[in-house]
Protein backbone atom coordinates (compact mmCIF):
# COMPACT_ATOMS: atom_id res chain seq x y z
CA UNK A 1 42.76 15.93 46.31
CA UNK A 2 39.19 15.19 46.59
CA UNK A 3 38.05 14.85 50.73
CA UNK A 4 34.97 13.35 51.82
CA UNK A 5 33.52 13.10 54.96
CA UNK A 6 32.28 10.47 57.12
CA UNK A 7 28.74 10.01 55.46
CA UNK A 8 30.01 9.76 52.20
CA UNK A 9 32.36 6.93 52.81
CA UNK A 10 30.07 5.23 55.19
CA UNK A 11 27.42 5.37 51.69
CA UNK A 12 30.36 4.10 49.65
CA UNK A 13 31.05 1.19 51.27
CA UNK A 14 27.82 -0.14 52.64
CA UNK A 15 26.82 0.26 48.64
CA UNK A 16 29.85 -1.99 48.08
CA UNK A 17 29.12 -4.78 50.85
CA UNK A 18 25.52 -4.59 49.83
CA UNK A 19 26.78 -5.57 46.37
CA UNK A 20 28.99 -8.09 47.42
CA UNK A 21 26.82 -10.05 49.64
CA UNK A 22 24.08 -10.27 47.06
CA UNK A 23 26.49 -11.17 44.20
CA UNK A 24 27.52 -14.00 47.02
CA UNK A 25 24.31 -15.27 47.58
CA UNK A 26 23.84 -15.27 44.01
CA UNK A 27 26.74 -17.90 43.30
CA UNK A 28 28.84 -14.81 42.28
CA UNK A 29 26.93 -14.44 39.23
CA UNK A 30 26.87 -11.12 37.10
CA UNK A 31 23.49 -9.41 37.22
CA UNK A 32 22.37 -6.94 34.99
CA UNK A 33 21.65 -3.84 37.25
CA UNK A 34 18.62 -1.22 37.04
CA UNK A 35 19.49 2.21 38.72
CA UNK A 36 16.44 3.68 40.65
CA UNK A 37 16.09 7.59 40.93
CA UNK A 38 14.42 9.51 43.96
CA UNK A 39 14.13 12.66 45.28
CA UNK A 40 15.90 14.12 48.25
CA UNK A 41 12.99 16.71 48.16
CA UNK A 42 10.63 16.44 51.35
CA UNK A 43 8.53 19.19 51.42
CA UNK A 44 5.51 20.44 48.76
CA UNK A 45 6.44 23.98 48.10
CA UNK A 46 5.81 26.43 50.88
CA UNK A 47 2.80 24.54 52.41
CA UNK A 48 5.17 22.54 55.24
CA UNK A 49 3.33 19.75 54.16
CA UNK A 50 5.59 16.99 54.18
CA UNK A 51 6.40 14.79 50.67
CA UNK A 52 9.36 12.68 49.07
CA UNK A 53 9.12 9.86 46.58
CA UNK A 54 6.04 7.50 46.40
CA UNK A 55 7.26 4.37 48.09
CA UNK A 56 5.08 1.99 45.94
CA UNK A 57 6.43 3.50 42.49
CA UNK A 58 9.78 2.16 44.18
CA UNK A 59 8.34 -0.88 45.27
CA UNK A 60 6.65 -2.41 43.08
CA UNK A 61 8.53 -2.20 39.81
CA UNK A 62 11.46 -3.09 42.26
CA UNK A 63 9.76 -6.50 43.15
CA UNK A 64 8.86 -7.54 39.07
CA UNK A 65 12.63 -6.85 38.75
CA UNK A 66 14.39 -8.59 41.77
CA UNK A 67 12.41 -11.65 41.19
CA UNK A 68 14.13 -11.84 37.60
CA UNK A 69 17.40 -11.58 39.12
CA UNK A 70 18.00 -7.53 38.43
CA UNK A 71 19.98 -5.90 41.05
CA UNK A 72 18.70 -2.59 42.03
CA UNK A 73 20.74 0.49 43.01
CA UNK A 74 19.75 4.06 44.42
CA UNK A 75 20.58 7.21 43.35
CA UNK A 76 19.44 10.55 44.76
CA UNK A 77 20.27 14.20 44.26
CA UNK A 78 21.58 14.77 47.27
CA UNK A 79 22.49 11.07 48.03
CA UNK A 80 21.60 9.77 51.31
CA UNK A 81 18.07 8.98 52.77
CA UNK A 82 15.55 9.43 51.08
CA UNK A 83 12.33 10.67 52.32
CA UNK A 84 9.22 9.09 51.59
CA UNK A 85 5.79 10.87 51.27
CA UNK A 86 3.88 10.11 54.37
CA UNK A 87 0.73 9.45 52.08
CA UNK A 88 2.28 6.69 50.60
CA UNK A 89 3.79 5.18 53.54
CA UNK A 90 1.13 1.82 53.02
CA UNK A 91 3.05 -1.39 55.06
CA UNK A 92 -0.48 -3.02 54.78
CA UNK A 93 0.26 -3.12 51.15
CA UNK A 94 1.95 -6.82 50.89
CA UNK A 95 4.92 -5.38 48.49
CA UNK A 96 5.73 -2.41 50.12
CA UNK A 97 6.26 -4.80 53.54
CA UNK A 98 8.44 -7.00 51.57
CA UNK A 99 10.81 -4.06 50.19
CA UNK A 100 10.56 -2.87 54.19
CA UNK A 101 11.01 -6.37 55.21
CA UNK A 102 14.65 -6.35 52.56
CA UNK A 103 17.38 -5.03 55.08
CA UNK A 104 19.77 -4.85 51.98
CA UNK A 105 17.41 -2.74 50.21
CA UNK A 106 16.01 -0.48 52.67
CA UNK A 107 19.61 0.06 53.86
CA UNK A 108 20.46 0.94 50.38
CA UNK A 109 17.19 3.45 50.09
CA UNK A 110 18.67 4.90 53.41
CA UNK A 111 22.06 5.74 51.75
CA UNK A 112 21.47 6.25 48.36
CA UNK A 113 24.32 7.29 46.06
CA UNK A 114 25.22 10.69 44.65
CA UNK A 115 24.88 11.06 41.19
CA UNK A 116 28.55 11.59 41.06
CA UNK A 117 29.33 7.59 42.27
CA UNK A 118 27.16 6.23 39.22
CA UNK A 119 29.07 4.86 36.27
CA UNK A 120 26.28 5.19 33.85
CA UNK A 121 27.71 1.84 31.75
CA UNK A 122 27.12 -0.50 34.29
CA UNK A 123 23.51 -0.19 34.48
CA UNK A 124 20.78 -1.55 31.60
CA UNK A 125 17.84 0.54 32.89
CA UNK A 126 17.13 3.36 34.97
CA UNK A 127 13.90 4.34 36.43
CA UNK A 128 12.76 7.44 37.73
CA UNK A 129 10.32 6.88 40.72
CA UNK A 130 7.60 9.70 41.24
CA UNK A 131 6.28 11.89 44.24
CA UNK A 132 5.86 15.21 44.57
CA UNK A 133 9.07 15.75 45.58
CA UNK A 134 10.35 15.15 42.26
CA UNK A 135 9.18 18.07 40.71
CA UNK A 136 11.95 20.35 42.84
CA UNK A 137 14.69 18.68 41.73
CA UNK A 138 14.93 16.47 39.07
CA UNK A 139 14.21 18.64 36.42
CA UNK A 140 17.62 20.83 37.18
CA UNK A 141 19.72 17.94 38.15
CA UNK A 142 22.19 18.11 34.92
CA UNK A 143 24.05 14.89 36.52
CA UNK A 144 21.51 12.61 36.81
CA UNK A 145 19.78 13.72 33.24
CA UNK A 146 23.36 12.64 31.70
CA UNK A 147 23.53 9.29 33.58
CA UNK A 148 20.22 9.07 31.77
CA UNK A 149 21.20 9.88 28.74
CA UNK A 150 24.19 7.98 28.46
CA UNK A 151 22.09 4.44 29.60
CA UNK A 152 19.91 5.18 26.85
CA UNK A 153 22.45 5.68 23.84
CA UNK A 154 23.30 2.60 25.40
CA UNK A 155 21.18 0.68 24.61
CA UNK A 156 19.56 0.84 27.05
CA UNK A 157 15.99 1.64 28.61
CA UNK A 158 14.50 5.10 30.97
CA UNK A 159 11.47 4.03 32.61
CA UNK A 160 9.50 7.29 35.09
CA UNK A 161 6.22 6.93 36.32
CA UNK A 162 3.55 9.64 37.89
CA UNK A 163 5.83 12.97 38.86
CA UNK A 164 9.23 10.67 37.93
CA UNK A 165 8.80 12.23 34.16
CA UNK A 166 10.00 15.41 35.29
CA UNK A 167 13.52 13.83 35.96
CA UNK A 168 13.20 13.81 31.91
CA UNK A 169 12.89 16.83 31.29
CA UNK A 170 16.07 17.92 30.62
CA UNK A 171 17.40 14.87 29.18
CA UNK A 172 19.22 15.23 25.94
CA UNK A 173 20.53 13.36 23.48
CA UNK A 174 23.93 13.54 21.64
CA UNK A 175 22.23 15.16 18.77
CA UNK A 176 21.06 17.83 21.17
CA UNK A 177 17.68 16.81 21.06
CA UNK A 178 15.40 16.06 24.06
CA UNK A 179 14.90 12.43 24.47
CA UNK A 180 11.02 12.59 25.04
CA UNK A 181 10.80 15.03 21.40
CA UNK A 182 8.36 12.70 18.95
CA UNK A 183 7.93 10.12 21.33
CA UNK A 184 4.78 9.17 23.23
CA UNK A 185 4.88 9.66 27.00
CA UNK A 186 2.54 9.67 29.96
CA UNK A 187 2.77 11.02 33.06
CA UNK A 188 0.89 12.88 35.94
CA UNK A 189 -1.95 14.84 34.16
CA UNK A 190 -3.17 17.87 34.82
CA UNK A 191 -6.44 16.69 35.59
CA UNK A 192 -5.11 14.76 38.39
CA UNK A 193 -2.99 17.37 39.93
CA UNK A 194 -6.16 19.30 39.90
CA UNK A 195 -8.20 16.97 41.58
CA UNK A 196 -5.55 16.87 44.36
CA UNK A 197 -5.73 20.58 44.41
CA UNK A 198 -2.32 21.20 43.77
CA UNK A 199 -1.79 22.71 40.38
CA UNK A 200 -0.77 26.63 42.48
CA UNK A 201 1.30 24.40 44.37
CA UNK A 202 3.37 22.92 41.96
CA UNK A 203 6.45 24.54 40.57
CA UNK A 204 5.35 24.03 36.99
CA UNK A 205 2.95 21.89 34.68
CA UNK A 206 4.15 18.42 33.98
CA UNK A 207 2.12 17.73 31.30
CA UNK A 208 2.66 21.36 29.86
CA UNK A 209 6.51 20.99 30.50
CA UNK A 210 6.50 17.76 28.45
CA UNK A 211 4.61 18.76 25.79
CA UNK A 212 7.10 21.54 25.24
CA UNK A 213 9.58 19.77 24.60
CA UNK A 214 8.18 17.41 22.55
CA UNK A 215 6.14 14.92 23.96
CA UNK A 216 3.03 13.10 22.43
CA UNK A 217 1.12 13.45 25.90
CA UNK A 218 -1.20 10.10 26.12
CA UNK A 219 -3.93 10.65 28.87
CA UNK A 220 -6.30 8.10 30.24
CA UNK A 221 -8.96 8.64 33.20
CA UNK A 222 -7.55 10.25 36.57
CA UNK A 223 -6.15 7.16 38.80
CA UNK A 224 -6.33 5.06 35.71
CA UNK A 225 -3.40 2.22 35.31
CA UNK A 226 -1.80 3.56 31.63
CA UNK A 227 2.05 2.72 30.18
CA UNK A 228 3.19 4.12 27.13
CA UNK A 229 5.88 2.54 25.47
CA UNK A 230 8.22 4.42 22.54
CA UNK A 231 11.33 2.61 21.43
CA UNK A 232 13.16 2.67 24.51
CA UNK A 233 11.23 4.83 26.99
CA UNK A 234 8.81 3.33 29.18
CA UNK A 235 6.54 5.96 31.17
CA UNK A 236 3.32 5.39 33.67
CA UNK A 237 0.43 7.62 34.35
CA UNK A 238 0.12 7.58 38.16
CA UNK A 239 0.30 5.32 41.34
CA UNK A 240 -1.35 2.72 39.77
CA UNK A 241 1.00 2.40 36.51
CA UNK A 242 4.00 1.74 38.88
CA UNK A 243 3.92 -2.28 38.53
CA UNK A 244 3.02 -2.06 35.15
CA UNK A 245 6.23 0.02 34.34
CA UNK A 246 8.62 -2.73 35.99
CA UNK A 247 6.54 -5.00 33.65
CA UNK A 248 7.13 -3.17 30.64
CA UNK A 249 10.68 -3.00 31.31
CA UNK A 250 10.95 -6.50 31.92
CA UNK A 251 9.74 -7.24 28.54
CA UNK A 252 11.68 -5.01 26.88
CA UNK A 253 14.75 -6.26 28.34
CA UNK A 254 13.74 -10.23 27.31
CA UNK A 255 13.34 -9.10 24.31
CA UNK A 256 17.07 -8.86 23.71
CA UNK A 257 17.73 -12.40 25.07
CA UNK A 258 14.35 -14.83 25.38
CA UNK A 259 14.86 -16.24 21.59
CA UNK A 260 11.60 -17.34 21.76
CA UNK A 261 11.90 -19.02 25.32
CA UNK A 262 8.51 -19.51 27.14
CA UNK A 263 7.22 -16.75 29.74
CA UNK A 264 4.63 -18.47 31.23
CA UNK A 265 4.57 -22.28 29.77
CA UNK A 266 1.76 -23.63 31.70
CA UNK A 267 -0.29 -20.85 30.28
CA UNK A 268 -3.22 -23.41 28.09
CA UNK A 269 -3.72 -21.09 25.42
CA UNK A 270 -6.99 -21.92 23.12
CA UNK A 271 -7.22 -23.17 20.09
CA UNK A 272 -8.22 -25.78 17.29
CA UNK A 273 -6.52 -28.03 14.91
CA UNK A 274 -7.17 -29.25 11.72
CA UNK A 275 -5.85 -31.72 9.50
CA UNK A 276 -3.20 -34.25 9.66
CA UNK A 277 -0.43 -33.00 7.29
CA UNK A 278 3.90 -33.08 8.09
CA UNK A 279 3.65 -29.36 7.74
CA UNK A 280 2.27 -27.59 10.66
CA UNK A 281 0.94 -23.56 10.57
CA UNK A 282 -0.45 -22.02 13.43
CA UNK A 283 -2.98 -18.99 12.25
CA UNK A 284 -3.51 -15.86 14.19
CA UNK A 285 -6.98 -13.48 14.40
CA UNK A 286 -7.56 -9.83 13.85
CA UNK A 287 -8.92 -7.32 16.68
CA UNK A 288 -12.85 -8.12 15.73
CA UNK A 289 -12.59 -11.80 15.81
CA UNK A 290 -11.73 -14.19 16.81
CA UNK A 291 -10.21 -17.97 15.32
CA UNK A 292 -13.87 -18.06 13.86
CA UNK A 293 -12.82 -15.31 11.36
CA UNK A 294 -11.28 -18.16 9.34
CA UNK A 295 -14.09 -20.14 8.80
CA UNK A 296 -14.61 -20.05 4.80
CA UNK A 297 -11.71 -21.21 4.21
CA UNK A 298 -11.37 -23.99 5.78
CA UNK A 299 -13.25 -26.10 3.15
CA UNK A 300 -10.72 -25.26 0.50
CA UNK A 301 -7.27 -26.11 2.50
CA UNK A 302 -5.24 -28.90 1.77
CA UNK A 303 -5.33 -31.52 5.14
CA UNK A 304 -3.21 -34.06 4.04
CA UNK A 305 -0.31 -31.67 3.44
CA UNK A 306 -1.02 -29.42 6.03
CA UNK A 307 -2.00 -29.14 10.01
CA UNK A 308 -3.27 -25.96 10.56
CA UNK A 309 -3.66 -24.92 14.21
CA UNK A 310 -5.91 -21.36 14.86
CA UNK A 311 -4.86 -20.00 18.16
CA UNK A 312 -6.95 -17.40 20.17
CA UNK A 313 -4.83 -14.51 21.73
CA UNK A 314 -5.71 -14.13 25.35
CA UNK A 315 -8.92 -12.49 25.68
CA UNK A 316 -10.60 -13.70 22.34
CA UNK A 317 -12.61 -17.04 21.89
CA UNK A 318 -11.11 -20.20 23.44
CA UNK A 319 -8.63 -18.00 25.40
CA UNK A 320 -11.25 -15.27 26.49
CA UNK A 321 -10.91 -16.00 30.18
CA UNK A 322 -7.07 -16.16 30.52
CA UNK A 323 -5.78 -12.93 31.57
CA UNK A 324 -2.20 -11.30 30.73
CA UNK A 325 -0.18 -8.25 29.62
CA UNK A 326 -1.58 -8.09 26.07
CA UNK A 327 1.54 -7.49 24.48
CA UNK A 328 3.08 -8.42 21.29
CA UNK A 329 5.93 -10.50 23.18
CA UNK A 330 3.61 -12.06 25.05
CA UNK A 331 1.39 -13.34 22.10
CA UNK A 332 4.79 -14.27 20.28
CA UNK A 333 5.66 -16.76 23.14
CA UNK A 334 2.07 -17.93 23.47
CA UNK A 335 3.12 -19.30 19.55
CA UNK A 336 6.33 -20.83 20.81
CA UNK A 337 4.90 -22.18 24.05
CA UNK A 338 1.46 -23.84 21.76
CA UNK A 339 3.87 -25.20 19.01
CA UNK A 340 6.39 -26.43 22.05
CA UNK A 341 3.04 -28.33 23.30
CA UNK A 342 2.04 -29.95 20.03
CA UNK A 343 5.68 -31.21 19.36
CA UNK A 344 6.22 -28.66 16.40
CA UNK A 345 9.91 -28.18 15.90
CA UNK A 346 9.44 -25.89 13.23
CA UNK A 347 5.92 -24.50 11.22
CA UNK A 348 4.47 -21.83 9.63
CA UNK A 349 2.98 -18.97 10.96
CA UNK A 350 0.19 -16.34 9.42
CA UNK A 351 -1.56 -13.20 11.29
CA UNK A 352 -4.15 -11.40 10.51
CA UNK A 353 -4.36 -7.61 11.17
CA UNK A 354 -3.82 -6.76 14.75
CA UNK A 355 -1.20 -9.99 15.04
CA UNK A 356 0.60 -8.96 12.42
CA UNK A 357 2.98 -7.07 15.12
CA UNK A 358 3.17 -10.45 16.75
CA UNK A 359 4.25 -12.16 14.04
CA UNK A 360 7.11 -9.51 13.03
CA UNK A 361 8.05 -10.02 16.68
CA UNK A 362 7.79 -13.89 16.33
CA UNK A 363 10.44 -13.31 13.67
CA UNK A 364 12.81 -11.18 16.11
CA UNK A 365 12.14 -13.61 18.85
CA UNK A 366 13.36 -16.89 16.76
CA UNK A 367 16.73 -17.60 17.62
CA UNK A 368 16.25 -20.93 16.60
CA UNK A 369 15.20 -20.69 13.35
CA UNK A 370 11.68 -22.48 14.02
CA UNK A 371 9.82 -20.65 11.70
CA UNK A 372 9.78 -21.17 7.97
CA UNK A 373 7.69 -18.63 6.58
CA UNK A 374 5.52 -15.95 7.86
CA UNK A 375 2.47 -14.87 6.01
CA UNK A 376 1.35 -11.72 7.41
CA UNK A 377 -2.96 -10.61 6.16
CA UNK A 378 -2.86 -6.98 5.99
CA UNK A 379 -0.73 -6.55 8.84
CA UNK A 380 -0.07 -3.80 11.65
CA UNK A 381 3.57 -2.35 11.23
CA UNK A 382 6.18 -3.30 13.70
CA UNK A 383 6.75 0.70 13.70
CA UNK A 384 3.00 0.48 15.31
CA UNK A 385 -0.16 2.25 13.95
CA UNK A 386 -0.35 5.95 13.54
CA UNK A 387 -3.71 7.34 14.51
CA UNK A 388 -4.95 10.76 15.38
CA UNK A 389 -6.99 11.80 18.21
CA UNK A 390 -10.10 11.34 16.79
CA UNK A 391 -9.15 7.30 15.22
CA UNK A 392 -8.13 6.52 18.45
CA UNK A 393 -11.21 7.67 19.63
CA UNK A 394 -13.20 5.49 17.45
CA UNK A 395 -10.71 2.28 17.91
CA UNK A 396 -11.90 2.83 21.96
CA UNK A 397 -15.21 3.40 21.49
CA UNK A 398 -15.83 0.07 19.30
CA UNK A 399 -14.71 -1.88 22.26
CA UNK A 400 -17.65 -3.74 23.51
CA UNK A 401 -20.11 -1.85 21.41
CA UNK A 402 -21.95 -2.98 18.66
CA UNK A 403 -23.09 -0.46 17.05
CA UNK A 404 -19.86 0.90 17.18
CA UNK A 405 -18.16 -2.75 16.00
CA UNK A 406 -20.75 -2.77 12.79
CA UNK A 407 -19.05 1.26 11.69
CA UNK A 408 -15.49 -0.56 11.98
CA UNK A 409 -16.30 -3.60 9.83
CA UNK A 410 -18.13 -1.55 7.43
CA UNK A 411 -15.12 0.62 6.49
CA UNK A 412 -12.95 -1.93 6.68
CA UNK A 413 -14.53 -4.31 4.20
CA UNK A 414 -14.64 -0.80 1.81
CA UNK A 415 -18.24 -0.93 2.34
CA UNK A 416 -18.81 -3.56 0.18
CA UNK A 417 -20.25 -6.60 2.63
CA UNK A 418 -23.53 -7.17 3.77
CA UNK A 419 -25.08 -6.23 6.56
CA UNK A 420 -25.93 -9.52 7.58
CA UNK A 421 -22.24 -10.44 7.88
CA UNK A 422 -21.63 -7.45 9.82
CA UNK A 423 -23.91 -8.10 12.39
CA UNK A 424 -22.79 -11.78 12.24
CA UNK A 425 -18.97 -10.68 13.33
CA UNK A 426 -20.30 -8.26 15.44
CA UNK A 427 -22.13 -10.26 17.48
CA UNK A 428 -19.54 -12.44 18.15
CA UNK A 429 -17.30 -10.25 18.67
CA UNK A 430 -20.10 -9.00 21.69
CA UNK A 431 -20.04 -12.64 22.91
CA UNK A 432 -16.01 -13.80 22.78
CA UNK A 433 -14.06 -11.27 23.13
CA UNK A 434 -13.11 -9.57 26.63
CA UNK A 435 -13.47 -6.23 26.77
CA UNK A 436 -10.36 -5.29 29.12
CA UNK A 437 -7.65 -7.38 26.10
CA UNK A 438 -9.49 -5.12 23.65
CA UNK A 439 -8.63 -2.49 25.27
CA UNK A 440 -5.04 -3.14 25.83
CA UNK A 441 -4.18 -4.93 22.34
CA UNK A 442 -5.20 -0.79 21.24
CA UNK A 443 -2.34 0.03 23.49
CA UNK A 444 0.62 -2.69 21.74
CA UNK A 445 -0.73 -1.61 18.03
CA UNK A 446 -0.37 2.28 18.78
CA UNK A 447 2.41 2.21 21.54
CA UNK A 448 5.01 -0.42 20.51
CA UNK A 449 7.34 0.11 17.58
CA UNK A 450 10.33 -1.79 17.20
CA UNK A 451 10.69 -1.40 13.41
CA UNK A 452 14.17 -0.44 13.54
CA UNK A 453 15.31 -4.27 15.08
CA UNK A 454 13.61 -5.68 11.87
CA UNK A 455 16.11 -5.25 9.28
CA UNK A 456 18.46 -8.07 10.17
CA UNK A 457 15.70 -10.83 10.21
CA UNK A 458 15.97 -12.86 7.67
CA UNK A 459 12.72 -15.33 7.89
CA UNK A 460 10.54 -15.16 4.81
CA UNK A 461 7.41 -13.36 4.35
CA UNK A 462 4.17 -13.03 2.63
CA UNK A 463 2.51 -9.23 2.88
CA UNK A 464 -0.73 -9.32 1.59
CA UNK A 465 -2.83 -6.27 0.88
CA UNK A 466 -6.55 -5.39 -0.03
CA UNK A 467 -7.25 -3.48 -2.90
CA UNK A 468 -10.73 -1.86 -1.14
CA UNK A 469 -8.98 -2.32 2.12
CA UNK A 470 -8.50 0.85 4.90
CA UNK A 471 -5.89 3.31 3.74
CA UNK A 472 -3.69 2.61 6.64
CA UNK A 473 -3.20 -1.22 5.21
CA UNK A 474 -3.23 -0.99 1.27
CA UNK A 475 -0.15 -1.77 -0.82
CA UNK A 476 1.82 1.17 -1.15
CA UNK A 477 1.68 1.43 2.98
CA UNK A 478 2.70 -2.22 3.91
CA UNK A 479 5.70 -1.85 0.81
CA UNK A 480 6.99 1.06 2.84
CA UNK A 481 6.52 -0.26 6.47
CA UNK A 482 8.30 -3.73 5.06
CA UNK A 483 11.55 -2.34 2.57
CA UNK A 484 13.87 -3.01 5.46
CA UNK A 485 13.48 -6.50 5.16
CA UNK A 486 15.36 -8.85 4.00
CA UNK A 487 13.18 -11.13 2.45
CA UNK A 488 9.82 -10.16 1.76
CA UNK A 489 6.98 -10.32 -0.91
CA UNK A 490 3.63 -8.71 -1.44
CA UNK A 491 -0.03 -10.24 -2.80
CA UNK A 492 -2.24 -7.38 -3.71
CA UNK A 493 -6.24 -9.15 -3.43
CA UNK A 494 -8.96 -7.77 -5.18
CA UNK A 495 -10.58 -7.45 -1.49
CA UNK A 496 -10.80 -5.03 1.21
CA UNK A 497 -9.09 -6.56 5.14
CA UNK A 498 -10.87 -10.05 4.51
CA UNK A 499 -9.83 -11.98 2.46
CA UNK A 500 -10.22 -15.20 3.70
CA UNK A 501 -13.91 -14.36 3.77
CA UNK A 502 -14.10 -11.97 0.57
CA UNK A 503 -12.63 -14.67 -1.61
CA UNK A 504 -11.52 -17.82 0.36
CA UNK A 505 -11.52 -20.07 -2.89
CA UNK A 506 -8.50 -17.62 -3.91
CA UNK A 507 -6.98 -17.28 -0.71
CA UNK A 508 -6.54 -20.75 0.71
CA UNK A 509 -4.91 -21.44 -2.82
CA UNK A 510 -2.62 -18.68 -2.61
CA UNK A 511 -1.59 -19.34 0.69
CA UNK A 512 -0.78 -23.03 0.14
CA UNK A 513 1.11 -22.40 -2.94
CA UNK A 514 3.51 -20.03 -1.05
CA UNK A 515 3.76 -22.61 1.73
CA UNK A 516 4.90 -24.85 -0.66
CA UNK A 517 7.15 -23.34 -3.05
């Protein structure tokens, strides 16, 4: 018979009456629950310098999560209190006072659970918080790694953030593999552990550790908010990143259940209308451009059968000033929140480029059935966009420059358009588009990739492709990053990635006639 002593019960049951009274205040209603992971580690090495998880990586992914209705549980290697570095020990810091404030939760952080009281299946998430701490003993904690494991091949999502990506490490799958092998991660760099003078310090080399097993290490500056997400693993940089984890999470867990429901519906999203027809589209922008990119055509469309409505993304044109997380969810509610505004029940929807993501996730999004038909201009796979080093590079660098903006629209219109018209996008571009969406709508076309959720939707679409266009978007590469779907066909232009300004005669006809048929 198993005996345990007086702590251990006392952690039992105050994790049961902690429970309890929140599911009582809550009505008694089921919430989905989000296991959080600390250290019981408190000291850095052999220094006797004091350390233990970061308390805002606890904090303030905790708060995003609470306020949607998540219940949060602790877990610890050794169970019990936790310690918290005394660096990061901020009360002036408006979250971290609330958590303090939360006498269920900080009596739960001062009795977390042993790994061995978890029942991995009732938790959706599970988040691994950082601090130096971490890097003594997550990595060999074989429990916890399994509880990990098993939430993931559940469907479910591992968030870590600064030194909380060494708790996985060890992490395998059931095919044996680690879970972080092919997949993009960040996490503390070495950069920054050198600039805090504790790389000899350190057991071991996050970065190097991840990289060994796998990883795709993505770096920004030291002290730099960065989230990676890949499939179902959500990872942060540093301090900074630890909000922007819960966020990520958050979003990836609507995803499953928002159909299309708004996020923020008082959000007054930009945009311009045209026509007076029964049938409504709303028209989405590339990366360079913004609504404007459309222009040509508009001449040649047919407003007594149609209302087209051209929505800026936040960041670009009319929506320039309005700030968000630049994500392809959030762009896919923008739609149904600006067609919930104009009274459209149902309408068509067409991307260009960089939205093509957000229409694919449009499509996932649409319990309802409110969209028609999708017509997707040389689109961005929903499996994301696959660029080396140096392409990323150059996608970075042509944010807010314009000499770098004129390279990028020269190779994408297969070096074929004038230089005038170059210098006429580009120049826009310089004027309407904010620098910091730029930025992050790099981050949703390389990090996100939810390809593998695409092969049960079953709303029509166009693909259309440019002869002259960039490798990355001719035929043969949107045929391949579509042949899971269910109902799909392709137009091949005789254009490079503009055809609504290469040949908008053409393309407004072609458009129309797949509306209507």
């Amino acid at each position: 018979m198993k005996i345990y002593n007086i702590k251990s019960i006392l952690a039992i049951l105050s994790f049961l009456l902690t429970s309890s009274m929140t599911s009582f205040a809550q009505g008694h209603a089921k919430k989905d629950k989000i296991l959080f992971v600390v250290t019981s580690h408190a000291e850095k090495g052999n220094t006797k310098e004091k350390t233990g998880f970061w308390l805002s990586e606890v904090t303030h992914p905790w708060s995003v999560l609470v306020k949607e209705g998540y219940e949060i549980d602790f877990v610890s290697p050794k169970g019990g209190k936790a310690p918290i570095d005394p660096n990061s020990f901020d009360l002036k810091d408006p979250i971290n006072k609330q958590f303090w404030n939360n006498k269920a939760y900080h009596y739960k952080l001062e009795h977390t659970l042993k790994p061995s009281y978890i029942n991995a299946s009732d938790y959706v998430a599970i988040h691994f918080a950082g601090g130096h701490g971490t890097m003594w003993d997550f990595p060999n904690n074989k429990k916890i790694a399994n509880i990990a494991s098993t939430i993931y091949e559940n469907n479910g999502f591992v968030t870590a953030v600064c030194h909380g990506p060494s708790g996985l490490l060890e992490i395998k799958l059931s095919d044996g593999e680690y879970l972080v092998k092919g997949k993009k991660v960040s996490a503390f760099t070495n950069e920054e552990e050198a600039a805090l003078g504790l790389t000899n310090v350190v057991p071991f080399s996050l970065e190097d550790q991840l990289i060994s097993r796998g990883a795709k290490m993505i770096k920004t500056e030291n002290w730099k908010s960065q989230v990676v997400t890949d499939q179902r693993l959500i990872t942060g940089q540093n301090p900074t990143s630890a909000k922007e984890v819960g966020l990520h999470l958050l979003h990836e867990l609507k995803k499953e259940t928002c159909g299309g429901d708004l996020i923020k519906p008082n959000v007054p999203i930009g945009h311009t209308t045209h026509g007076n027809g029964v049938n409504k589209v709303i028209v989405l922008h590339n990366w360079n451009d913004p609504s404007e990119t459309w222009t040509p055509m508009l001449p040649y469309l047919d407003y007594d059968k149609y209302t087209y409505t051209f929505m800026d993304v936040r960041g670009y044109g009319k929506s320039q000033a309005i700030d968000g997380n630049y994500t392809s969810d959030e762009i896919a509610n923008d739609v149904f929140n600006l067609a919930n505004k104009l009274n459209y029940d149902t309408f068509y929807l067409m991307s260009h480029s960089m939205t093509g993501i957000a229409v694919q996730k449009a499509a996932l999004l649409d319990k309802n059935n409110r969209i028609k038909k999708i017509i997707a201009v040389a689109p961005t796979s929903s499996g994301g966009l696959h660029l080396d080093e140096k392409s990323l590079h150059f996608f970075n660098a042509v944010v807010g420059n314009y000499d770098y903006t004129l390279k990028a629209l020269d190779g994408f219109s297969g070096h074929r358009l004038s230089d005038k018209w170059k210098k006429t996008i580009a120049k826009r571009a310089m004027k309407v588009i904010n620098t910091k969406a730029q930025t992050a709508y790099v981050r949703m076309l390389t990090e996100e990739n939810f390809l593998d959720k695409m092969k049960n939707v079953t709303t029509p679409f166009l693909v259309t492709s440019g002869k002259y266009d960039n490798p990355d978007f001719i035929l043969s590469v949107q045929q391949k990053s579509f042949e899971t779907f269910k109902n799909v066909e392709f137009l091949d232009f005789d254009t490079a990635h503009f055809p609504m300004q290469e040949s908008p005669i053409f393309f407004a006809t072609s458009i129309e006639n797949y509306f209507s048929k």
